[in-house]
N, C-alpha and C. Protein backbone atom coordinates (compact mmCIF):
# COMPACT_ATOMS: atom_id res chain seq x y z
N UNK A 1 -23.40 42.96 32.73
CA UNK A 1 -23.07 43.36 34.08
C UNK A 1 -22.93 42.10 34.92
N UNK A 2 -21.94 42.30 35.94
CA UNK A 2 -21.69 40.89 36.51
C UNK A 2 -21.31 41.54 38.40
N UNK A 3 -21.78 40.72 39.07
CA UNK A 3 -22.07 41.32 40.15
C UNK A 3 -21.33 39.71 41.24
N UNK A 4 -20.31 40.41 41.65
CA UNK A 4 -19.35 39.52 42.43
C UNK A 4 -19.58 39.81 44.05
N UNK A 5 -19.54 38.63 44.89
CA UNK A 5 -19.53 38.88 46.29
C UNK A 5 -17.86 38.68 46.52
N UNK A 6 -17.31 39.63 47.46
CA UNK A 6 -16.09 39.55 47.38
C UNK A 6 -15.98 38.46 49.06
N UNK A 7 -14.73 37.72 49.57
CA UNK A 7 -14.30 37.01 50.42
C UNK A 7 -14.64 38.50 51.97
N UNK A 8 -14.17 39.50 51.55
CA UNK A 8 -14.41 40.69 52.31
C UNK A 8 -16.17 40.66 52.77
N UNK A 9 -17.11 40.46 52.19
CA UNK A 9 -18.44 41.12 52.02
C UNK A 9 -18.38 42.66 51.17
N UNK A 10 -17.38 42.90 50.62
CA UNK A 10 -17.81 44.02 50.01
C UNK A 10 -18.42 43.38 48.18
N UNK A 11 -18.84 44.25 47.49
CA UNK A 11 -19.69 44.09 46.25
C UNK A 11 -18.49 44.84 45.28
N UNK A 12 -18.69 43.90 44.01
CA UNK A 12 -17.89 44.17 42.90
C UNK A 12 -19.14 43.94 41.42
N UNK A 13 -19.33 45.34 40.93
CA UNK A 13 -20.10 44.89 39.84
C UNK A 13 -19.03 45.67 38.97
N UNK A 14 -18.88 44.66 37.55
CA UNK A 14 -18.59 44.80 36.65
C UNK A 14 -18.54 44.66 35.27
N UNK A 15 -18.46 45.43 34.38
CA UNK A 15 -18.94 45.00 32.91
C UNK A 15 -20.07 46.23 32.57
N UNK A 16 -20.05 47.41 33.52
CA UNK A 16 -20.60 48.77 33.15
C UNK A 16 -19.83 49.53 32.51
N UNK A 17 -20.47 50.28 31.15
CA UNK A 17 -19.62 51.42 30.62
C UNK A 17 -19.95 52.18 31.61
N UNK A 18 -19.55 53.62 30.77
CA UNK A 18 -19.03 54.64 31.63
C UNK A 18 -20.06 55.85 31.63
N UNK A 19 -20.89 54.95 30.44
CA UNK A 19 -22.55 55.73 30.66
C UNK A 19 -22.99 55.19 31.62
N UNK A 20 -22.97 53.57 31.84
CA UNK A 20 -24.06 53.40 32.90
C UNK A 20 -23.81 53.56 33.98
N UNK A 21 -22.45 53.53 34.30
CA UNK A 21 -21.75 54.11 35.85
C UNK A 21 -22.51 56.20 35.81
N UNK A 22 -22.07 56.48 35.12
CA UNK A 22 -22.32 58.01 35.31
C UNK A 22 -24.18 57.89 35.37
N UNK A 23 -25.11 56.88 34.82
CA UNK A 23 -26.39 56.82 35.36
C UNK A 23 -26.45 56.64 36.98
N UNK A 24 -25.59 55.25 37.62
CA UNK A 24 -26.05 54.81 38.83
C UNK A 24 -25.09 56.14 39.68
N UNK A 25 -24.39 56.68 39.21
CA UNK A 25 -23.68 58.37 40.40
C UNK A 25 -24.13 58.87 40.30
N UNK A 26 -25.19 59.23 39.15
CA UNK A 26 -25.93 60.68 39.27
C UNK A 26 -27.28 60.44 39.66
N UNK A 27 -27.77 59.37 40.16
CA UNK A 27 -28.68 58.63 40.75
C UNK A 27 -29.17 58.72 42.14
N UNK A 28 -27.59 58.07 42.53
CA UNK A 28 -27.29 58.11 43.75
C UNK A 28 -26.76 59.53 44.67
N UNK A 29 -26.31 60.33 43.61
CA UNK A 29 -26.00 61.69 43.95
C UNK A 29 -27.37 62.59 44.05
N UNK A 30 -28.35 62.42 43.33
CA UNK A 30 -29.55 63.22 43.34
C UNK A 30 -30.18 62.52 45.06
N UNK A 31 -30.56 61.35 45.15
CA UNK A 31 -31.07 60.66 46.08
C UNK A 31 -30.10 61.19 47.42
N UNK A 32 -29.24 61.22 47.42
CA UNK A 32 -28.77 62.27 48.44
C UNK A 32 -28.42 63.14 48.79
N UNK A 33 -28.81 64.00 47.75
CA UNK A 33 -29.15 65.99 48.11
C UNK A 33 -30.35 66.04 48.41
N UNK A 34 -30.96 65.21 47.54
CA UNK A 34 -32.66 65.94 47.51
C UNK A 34 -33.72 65.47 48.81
N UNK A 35 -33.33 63.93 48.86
CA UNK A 35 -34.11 63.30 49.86
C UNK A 35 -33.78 62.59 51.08
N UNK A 36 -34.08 62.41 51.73
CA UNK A 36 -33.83 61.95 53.15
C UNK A 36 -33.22 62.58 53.92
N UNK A 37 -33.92 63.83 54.15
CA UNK A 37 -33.36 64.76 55.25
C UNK A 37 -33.66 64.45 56.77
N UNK A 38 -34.65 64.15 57.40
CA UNK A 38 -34.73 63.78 58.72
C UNK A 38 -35.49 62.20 58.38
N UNK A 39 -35.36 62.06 59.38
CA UNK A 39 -35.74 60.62 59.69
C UNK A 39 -37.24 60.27 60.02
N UNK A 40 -38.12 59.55 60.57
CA UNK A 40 -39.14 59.67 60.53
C UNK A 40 -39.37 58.75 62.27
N UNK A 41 -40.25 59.42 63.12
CA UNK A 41 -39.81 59.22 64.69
C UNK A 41 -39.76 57.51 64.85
N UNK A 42 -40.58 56.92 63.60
CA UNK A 42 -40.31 55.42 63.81
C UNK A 42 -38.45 54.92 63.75
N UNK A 43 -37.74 56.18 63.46
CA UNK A 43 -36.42 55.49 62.93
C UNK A 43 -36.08 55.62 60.93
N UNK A 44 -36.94 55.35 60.34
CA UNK A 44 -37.09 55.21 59.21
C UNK A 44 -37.18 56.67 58.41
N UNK A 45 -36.65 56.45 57.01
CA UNK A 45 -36.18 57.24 56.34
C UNK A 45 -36.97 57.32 55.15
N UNK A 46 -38.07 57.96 54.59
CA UNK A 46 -38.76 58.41 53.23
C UNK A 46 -38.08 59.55 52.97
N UNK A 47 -37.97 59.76 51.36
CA UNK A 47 -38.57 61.05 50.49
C UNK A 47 -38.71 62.13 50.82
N UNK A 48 -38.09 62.90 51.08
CA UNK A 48 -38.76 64.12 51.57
C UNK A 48 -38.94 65.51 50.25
N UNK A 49 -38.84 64.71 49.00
CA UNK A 49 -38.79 65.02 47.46
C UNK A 49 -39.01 64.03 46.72
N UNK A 50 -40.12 64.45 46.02
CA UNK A 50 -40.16 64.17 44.43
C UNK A 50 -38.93 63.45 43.93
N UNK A 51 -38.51 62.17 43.63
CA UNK A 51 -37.42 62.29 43.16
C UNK A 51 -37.13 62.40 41.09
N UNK A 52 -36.69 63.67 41.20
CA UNK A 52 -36.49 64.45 40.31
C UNK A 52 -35.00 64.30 39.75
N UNK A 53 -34.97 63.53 38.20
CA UNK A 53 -33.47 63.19 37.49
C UNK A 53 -33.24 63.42 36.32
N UNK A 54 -33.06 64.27 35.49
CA UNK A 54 -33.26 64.21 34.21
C UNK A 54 -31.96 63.52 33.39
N UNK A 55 -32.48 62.69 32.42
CA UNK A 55 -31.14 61.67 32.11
C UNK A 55 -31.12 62.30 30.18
N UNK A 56 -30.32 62.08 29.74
CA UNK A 56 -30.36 61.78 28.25
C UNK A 56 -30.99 60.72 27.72
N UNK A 57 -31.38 60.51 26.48
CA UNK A 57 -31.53 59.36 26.02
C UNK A 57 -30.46 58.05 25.83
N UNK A 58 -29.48 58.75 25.86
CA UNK A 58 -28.28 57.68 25.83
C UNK A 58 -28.21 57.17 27.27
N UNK A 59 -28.35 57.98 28.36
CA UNK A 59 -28.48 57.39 29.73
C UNK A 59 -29.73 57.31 30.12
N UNK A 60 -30.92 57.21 29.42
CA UNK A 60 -32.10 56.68 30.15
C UNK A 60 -31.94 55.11 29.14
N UNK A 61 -31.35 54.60 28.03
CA UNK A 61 -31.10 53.45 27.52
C UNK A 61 -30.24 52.51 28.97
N UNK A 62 -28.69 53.68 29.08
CA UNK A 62 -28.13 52.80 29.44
C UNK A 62 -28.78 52.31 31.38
N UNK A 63 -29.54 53.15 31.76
CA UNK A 63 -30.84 52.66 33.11
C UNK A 63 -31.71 51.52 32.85
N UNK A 64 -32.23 51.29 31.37
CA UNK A 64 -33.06 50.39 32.02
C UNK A 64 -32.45 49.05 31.22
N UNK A 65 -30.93 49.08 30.82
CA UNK A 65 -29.74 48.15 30.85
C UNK A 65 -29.78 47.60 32.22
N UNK A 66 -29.21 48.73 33.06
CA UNK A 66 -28.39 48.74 34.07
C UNK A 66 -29.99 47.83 35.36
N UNK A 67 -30.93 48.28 34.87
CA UNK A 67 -32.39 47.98 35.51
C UNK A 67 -32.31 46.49 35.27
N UNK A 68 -32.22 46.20 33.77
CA UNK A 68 -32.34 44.69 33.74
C UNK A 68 -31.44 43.34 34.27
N UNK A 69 -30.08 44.35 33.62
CA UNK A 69 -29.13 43.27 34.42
C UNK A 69 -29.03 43.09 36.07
N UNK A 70 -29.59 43.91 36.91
CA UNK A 70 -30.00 43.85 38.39
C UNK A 70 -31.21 42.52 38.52
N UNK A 71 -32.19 42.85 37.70
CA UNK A 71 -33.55 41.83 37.76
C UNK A 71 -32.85 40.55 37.69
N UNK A 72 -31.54 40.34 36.59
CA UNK A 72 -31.22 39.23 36.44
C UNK A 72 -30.30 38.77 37.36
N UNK A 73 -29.69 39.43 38.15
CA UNK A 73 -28.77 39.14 39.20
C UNK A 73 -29.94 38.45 40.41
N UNK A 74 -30.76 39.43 40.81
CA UNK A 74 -31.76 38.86 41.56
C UNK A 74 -32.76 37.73 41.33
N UNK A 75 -32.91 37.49 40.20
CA UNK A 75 -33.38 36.67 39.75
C UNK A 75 -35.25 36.74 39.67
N UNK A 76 -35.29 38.49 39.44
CA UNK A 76 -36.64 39.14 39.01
C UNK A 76 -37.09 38.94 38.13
């Protein structure tokens, strides 16, 4: 996985199959049905669920891929 800053500021990661893309959408798709419905009076936004995902084994592999090559971008 390779994670580009574009001249724009927008983000380009690439070098994900099409498992680990369908991990980080269905991720990101659960995280915003399930949680963060109101806000919290400081402004701020928690959980308002369990966050609840059930993956395959082929996509809980390709997560903690997708987990590591992030650590290594950041330099975790």
């Amino acid at each position: 996985m390779k994670m580009t800053i574009n001249k724009n500021g927008s983000v380009t990661l690439s070098g994900l199959t099409a498992t680990e893309t369908d991990v980080i959408l269905a991720i990101v798709d659960t995280a915003n049905r399930r949680c963060f419905h109101e806000p919290e009076p400081s402004g701020e936004w928690y959980s308002s669920d369990d966050f609840i995902l059930r993956l395959t084994d082929e996509q809980r592999k390709a997560l903690a891929k997708i987990g590591s090559g992030i650590q290594d971008i950041y330099g975790e």
